[in-house]
PDB file of N, CA and C in Angstrom:
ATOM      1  N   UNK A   1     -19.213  -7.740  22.668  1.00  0.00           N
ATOM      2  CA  UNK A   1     -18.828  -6.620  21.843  1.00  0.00           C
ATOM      3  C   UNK A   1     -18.198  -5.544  22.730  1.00  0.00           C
ATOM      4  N   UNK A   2     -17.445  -5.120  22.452  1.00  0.00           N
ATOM      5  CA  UNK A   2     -16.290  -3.882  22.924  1.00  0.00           C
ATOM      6  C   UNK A   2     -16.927  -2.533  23.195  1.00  0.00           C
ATOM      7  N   UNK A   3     -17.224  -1.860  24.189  1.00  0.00           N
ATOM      8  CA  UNK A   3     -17.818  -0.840  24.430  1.00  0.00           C
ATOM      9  C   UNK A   3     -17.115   0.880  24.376  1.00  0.00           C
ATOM     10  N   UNK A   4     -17.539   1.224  23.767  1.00  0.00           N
ATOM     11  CA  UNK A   4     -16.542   2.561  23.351  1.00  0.00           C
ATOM     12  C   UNK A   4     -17.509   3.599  23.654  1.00  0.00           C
ATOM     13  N   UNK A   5     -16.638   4.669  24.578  1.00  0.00           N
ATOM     14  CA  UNK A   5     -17.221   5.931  24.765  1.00  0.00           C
ATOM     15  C   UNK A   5     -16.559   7.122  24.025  1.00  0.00           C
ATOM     16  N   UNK A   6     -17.044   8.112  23.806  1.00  0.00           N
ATOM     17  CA  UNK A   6     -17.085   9.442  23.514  1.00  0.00           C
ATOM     18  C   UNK A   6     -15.922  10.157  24.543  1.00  0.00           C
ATOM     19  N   UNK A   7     -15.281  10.649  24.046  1.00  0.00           N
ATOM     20  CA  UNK A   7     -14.105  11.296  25.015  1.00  0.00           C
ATOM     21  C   UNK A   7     -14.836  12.902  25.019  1.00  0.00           C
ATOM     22  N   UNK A   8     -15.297  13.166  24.212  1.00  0.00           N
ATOM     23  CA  UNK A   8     -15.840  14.549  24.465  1.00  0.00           C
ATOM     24  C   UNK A   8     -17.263  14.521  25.746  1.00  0.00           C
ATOM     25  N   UNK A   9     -18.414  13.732  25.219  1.00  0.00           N
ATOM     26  CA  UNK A   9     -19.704  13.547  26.091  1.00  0.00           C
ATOM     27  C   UNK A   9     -19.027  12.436  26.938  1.00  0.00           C
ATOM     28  N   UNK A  10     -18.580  11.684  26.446  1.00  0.00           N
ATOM     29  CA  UNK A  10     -18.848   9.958  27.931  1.00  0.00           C
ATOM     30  C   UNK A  10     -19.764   9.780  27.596  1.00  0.00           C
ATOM     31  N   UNK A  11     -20.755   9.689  26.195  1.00  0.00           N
ATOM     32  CA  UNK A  11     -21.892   8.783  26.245  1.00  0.00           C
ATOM     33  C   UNK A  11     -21.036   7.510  25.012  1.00  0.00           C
ATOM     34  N   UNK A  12     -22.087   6.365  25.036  1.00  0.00           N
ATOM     35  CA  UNK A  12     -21.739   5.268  24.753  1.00  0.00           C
ATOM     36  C   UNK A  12     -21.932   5.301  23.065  1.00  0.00           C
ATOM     37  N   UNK A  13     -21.203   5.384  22.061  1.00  0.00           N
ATOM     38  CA  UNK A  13     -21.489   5.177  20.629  1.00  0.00           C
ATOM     39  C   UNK A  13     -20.535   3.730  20.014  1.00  0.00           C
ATOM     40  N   UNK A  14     -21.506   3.536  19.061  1.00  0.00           N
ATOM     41  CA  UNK A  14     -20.763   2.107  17.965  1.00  0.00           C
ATOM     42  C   UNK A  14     -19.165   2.355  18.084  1.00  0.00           C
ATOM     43  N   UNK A  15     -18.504   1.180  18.344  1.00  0.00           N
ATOM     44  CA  UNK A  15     -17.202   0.607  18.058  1.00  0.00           C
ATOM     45  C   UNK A  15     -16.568   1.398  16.806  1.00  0.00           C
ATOM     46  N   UNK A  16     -17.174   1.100  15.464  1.00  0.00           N
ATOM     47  CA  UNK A  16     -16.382   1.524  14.302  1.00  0.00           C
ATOM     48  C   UNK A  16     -17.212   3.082  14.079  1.00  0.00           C
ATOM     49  N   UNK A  17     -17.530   3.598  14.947  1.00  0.00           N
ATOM     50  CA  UNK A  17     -17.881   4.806  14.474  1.00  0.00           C
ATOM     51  C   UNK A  17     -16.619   5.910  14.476  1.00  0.00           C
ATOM     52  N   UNK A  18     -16.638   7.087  13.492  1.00  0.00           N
ATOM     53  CA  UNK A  18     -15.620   7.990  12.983  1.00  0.00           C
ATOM     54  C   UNK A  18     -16.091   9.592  13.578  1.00  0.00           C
ATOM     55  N   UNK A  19     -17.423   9.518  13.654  1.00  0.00           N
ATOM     56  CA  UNK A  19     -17.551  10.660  15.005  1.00  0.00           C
ATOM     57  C   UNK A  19     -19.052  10.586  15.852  1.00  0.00           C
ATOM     58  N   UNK A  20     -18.912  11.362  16.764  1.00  0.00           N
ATOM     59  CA  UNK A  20     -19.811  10.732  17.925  1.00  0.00           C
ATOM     60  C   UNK A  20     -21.099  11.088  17.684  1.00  0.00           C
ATOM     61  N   UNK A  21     -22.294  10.023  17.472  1.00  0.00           N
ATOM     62  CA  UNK A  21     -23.180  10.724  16.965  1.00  0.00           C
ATOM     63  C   UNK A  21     -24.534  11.791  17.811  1.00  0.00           C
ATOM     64  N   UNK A  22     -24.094  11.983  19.078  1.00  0.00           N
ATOM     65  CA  UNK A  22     -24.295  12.698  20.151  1.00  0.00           C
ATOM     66  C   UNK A  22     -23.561  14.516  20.117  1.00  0.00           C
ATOM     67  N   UNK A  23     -22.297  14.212  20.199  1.00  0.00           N
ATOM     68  CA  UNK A  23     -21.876  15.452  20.067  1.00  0.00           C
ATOM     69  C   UNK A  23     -20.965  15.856  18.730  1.00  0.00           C
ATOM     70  N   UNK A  24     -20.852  15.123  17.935  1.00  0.00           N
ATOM     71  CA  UNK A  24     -20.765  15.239  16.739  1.00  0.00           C
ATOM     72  C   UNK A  24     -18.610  15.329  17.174  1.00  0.00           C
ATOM     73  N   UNK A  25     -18.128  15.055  17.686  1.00  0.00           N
ATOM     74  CA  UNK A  25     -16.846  14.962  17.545  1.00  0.00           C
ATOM     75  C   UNK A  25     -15.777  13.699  17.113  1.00  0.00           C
ATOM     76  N   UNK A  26     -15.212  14.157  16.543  1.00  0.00           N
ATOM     77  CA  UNK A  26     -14.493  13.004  15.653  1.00  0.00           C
ATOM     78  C   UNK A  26     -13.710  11.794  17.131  1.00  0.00           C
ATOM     79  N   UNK A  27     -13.455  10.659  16.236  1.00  0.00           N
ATOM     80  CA  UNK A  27     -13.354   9.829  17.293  1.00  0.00           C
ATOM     81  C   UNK A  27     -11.999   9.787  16.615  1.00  0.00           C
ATOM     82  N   UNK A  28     -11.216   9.802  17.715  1.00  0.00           N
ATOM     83  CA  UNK A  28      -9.377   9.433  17.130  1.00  0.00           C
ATOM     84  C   UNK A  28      -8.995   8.415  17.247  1.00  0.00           C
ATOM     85  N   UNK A  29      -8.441   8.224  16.113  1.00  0.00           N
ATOM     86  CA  UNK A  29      -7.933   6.525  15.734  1.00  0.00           C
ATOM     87  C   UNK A  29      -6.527   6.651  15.480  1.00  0.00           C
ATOM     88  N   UNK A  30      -5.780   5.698  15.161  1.00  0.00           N
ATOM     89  CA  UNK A  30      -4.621   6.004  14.052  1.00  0.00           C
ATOM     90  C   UNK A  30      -3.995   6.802  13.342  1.00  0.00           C
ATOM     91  N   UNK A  31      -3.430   8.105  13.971  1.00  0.00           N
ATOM     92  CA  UNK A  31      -2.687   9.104  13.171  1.00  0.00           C
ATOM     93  C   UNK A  31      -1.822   8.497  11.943  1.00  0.00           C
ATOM     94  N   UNK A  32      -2.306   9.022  10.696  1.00  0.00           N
ATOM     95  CA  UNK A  32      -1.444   8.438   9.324  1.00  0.00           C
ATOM     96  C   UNK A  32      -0.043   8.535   9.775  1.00  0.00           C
ATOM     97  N   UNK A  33       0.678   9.455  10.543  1.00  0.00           N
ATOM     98  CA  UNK A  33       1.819   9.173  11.115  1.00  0.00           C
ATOM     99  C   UNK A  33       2.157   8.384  11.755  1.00  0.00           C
ATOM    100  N   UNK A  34       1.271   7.792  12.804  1.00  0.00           N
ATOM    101  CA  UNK A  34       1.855   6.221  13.540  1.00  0.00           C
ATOM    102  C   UNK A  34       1.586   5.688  12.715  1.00  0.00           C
ATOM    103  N   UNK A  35       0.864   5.618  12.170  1.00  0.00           N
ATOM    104  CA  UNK A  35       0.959   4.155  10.682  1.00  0.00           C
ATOM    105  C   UNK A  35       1.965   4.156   9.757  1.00  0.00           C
ATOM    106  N   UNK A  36       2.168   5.386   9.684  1.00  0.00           N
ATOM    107  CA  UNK A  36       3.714   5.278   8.986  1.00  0.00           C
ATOM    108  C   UNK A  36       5.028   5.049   9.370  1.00  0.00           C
ATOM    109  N   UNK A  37       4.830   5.485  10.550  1.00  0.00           N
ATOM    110  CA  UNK A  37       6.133   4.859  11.512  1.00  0.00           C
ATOM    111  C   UNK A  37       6.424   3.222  11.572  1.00  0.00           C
ATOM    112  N   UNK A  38       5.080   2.519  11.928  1.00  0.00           N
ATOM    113  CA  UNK A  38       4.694   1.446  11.991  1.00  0.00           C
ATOM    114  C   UNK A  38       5.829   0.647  10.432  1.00  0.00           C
ATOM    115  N   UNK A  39       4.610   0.889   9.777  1.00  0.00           N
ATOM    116  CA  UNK A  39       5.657   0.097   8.400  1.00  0.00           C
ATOM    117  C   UNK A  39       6.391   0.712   8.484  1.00  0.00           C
ATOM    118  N   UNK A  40       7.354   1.872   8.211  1.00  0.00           N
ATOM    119  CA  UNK A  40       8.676   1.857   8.278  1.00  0.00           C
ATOM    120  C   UNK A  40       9.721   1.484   9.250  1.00  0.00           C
ATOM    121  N   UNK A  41       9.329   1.126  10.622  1.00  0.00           N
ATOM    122  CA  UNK A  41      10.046   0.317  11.474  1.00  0.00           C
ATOM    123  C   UNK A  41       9.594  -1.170  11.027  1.00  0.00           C
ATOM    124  N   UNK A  42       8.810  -1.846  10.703  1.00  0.00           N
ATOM    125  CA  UNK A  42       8.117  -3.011  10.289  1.00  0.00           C
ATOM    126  C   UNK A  42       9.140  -3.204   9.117  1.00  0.00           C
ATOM    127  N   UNK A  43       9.219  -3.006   8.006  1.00  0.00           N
ATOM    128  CA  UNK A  43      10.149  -2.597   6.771  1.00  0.00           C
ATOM    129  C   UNK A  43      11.952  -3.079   7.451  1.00  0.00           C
ATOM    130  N   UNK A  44      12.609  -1.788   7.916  1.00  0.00           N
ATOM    131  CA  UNK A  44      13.575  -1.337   8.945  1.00  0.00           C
ATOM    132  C   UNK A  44      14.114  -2.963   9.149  1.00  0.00           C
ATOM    133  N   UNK A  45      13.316  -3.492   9.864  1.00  0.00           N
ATOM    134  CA  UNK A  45      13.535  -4.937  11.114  1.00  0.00           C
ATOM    135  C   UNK A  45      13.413  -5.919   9.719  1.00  0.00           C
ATOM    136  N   UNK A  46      12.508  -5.898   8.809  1.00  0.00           N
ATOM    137  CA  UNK A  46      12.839  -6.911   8.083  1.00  0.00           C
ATOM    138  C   UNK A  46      14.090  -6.633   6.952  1.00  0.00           C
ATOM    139  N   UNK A  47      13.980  -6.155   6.582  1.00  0.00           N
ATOM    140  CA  UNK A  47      15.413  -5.683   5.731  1.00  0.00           C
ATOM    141  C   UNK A  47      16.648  -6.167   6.194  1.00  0.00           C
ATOM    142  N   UNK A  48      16.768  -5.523   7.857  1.00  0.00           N
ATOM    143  CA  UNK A  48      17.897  -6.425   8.895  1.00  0.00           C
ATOM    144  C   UNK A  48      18.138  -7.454   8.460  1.00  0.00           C
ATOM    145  N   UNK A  49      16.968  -8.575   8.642  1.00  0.00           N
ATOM    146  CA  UNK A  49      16.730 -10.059   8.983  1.00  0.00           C
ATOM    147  C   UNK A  49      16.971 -10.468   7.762  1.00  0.00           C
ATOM    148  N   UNK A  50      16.787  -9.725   6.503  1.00  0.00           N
ATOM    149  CA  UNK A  50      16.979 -10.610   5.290  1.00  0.00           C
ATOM    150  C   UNK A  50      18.707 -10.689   5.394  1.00  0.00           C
ATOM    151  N   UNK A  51      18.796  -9.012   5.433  1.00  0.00           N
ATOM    152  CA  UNK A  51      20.641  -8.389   5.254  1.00  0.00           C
ATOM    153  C   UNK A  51      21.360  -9.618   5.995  1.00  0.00           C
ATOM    154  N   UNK A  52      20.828 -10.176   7.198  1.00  0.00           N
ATOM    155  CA  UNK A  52      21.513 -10.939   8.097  1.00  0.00           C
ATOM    156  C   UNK A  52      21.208 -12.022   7.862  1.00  0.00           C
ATOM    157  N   UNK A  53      20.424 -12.628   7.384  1.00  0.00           N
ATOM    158  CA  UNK A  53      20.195 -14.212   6.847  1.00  0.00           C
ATOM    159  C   UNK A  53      20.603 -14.269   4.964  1.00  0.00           C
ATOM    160  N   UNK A  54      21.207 -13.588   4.388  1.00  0.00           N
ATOM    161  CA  UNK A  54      21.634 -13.928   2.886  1.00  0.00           C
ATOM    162  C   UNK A  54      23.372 -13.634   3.276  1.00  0.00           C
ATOM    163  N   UNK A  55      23.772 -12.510   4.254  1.00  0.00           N
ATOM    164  CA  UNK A  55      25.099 -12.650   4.658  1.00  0.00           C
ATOM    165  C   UNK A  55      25.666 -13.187   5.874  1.00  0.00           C
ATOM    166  N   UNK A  56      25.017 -13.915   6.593  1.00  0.00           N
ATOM    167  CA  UNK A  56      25.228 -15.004   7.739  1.00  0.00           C
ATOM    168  C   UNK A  56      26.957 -16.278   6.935  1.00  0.00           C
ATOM    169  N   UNK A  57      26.254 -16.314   6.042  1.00  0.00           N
ATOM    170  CA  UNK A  57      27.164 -17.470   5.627  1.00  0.00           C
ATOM    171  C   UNK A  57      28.374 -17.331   5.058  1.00  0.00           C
ATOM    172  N   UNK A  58      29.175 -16.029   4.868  1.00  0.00           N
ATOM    173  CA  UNK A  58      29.925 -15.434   4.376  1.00  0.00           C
ATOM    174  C   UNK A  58      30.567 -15.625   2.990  1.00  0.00           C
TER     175      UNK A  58
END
């Protein structure tokens, strides 16, 4: 199992935990903005690949 520390204390808390249950500070994950970047470059690249594989054949 994957060992995750506390960026505020450096003490050791659960993997899927959302804040530290020592010093009570949130644990940062995934800004809804990189996730949105994510699928919309994800999206972006496939759209390409279709655009370029239905007009490949002219």
């Amino acid at each position: 199992m994957k060992v995750v520390h506390c960026r505020e204390c450096k003490k050791e808390i659960p993997p899927n935990a959302k804040v530290c249950p020592h010093c009570r500070a949130e644990i940062p994950g995934e800004s809804s903005l990189t996730l949105t970047i994510k699928y919309a470059l994800f999206f972006v690249i496939l759209a390409a690949l279709v655009f370029a594989l239905f007009n490949f054949g002219g």
